[in-house]
Every structure is written in C-alpha cells, then in structure tokens.
Protein backbone atom coordinates (compact mmCIF):
# COMPACT_ATOMS: atom_id res chain seq x y z
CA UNK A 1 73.57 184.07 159.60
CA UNK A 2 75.53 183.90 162.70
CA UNK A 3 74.55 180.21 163.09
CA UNK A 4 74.55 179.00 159.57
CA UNK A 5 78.33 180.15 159.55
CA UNK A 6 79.46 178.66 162.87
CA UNK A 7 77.54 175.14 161.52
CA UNK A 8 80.02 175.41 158.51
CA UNK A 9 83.12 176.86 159.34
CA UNK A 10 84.36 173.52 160.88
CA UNK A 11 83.13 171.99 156.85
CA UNK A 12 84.76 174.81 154.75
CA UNK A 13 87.97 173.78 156.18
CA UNK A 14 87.68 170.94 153.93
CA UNK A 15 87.51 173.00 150.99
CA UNK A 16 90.64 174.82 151.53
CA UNK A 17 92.50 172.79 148.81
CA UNK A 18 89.73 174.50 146.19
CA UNK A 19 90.85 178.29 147.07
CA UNK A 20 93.15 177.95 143.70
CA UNK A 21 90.11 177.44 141.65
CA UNK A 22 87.47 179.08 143.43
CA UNK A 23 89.78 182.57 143.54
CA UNK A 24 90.78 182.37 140.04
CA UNK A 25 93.95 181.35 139.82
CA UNK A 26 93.53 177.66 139.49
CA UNK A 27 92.58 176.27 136.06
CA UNK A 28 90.86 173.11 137.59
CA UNK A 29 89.97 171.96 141.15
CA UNK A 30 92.56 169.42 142.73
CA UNK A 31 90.76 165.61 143.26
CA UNK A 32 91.60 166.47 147.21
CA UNK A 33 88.86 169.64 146.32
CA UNK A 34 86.75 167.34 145.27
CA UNK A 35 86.88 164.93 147.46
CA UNK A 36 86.27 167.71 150.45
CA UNK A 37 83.47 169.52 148.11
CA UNK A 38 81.41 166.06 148.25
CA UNK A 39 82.27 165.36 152.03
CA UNK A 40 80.91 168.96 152.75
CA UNK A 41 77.86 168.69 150.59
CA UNK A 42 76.99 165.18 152.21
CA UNK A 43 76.75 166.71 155.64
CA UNK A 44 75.18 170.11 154.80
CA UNK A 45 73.91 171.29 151.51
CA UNK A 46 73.86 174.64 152.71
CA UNK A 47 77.65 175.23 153.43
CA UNK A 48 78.46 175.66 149.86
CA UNK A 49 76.06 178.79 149.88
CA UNK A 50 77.47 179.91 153.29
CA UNK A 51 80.83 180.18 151.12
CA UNK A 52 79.88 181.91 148.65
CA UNK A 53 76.82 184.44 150.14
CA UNK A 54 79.80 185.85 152.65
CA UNK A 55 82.56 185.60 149.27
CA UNK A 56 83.25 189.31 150.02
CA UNK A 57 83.26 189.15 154.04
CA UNK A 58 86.44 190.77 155.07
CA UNK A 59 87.01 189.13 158.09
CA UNK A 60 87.40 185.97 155.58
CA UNK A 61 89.95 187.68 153.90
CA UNK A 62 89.34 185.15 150.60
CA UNK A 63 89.07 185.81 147.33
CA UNK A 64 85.93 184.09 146.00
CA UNK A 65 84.62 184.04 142.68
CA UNK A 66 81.19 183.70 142.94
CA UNK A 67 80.09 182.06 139.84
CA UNK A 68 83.18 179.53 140.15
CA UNK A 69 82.15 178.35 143.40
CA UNK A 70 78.65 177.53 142.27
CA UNK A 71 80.20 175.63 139.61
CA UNK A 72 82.58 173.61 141.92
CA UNK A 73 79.93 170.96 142.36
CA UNK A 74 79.50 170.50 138.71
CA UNK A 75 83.14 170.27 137.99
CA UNK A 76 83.59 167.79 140.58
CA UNK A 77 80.45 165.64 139.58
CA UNK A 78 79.19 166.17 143.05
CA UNK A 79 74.98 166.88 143.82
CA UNK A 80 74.47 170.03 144.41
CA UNK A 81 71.71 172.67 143.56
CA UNK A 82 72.29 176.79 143.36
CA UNK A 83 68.62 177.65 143.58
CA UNK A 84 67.58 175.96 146.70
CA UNK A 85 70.47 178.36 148.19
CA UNK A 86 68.20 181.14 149.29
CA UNK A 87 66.00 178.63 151.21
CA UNK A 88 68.68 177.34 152.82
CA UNK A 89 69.93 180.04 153.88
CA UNK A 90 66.48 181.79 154.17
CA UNK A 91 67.37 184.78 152.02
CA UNK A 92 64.85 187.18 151.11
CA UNK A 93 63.93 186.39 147.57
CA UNK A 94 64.53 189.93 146.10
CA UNK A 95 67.88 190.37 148.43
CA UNK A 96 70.96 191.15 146.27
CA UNK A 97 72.70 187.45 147.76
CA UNK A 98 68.97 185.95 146.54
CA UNK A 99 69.78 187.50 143.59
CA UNK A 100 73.36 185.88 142.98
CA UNK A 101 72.02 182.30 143.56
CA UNK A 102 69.27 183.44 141.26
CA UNK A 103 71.61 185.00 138.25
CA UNK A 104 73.99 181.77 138.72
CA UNK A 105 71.00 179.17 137.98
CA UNK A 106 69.63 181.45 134.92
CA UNK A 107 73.46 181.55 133.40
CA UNK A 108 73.77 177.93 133.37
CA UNK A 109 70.36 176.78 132.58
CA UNK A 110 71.73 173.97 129.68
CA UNK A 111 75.01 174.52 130.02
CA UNK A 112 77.11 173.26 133.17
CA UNK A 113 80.40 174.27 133.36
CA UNK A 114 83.06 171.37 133.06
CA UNK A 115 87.16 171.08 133.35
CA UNK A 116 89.05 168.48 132.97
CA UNK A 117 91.00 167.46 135.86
C-alpha cells in the first residue's frame, strides 16, 4: 500500500485541478482535470484507484467522492477501467475497498456518467 502510494503521489498532483468535482462541489471537471486525469492514467492505471481506495485517509485531508472519481475517466473521455482496480492494487476480493470498485462497476453497467464541460 505503502508503495503503490509513494509511486502515485508525485501523479495525483496532477489531478489537483479535479478536487472541485471529485469533492462535490464542482458541477463538471475543468479541461486542465482532464488533461492531468489522462496524463496520470497513461503512466499508471492504478493511481486513479490509489485516489480513491485511501478517499477517507486523514492524513490526505480530501474530500473524495468515491463514485465521482470513478467516473472522472468517463467524463473526461479518458481509458480507464474500475474493475481491474482490485488487481491493481491487489485487494482482497471480498475486502470492503474490493467491494467499492466492485459496487461502482455494477452501478454503471450501461450507463456511464457524462457532463458537459
């Protein structure tokens, strides 16, 4: 966990600009979000489930909203997959952050979440 985090924390700099959205209080992500969300999923797939497996971390001190930030990459028509998070991450598959991942993909199966930017 340790490792995956200190591999990304460099990355989820980039996606500072899509706090606003990912928090709640932003209707739509910014085209800077965007353009960070794709940089961060071309170098490592796994970052964006980094972000959101340690949403309620304190020593983060964000605000994360979970199904939001697995969304990001289909608001920002960037490639991106919410089930292969546990892999990535190697979670346990009946682990309760398995089980976000899990309850994300099954919410959205046929409908992907969209704003207009």
């Amino acid at each position: 966990v340790a490792k995956d985090r200190d591999e990304c924390a460099s990355q989820l700099v980039g996606l500072s600009t899509c706090l606003p959205y990912v928090s709640g209080t932003g209707k739509a992500p910014t085209p800077d979000c965007c353009k960070g969300l794709k940089q961060v999923l071309g170098k490592s797939r796994k970052c964006l489930c980094v972000l959101v497996k340690d949403r309620d971390d304190p020593e983060l001190g964000l605000n994360i909203n979970a199904t939001l930030a697995l969304g990001l990459p289909a608001v920002c028509k960037a490639q991106s997959n919410a089930s292969e998070c546990p892999a990535l991450l190697n979670l346990p598959p009946n682990s309760p952050d398995a089980k976000v991942f899990e309850q994300f993909v099954n919410s959205t199966k046929g409908s992907v979440p969209t704003a207009s930017t």
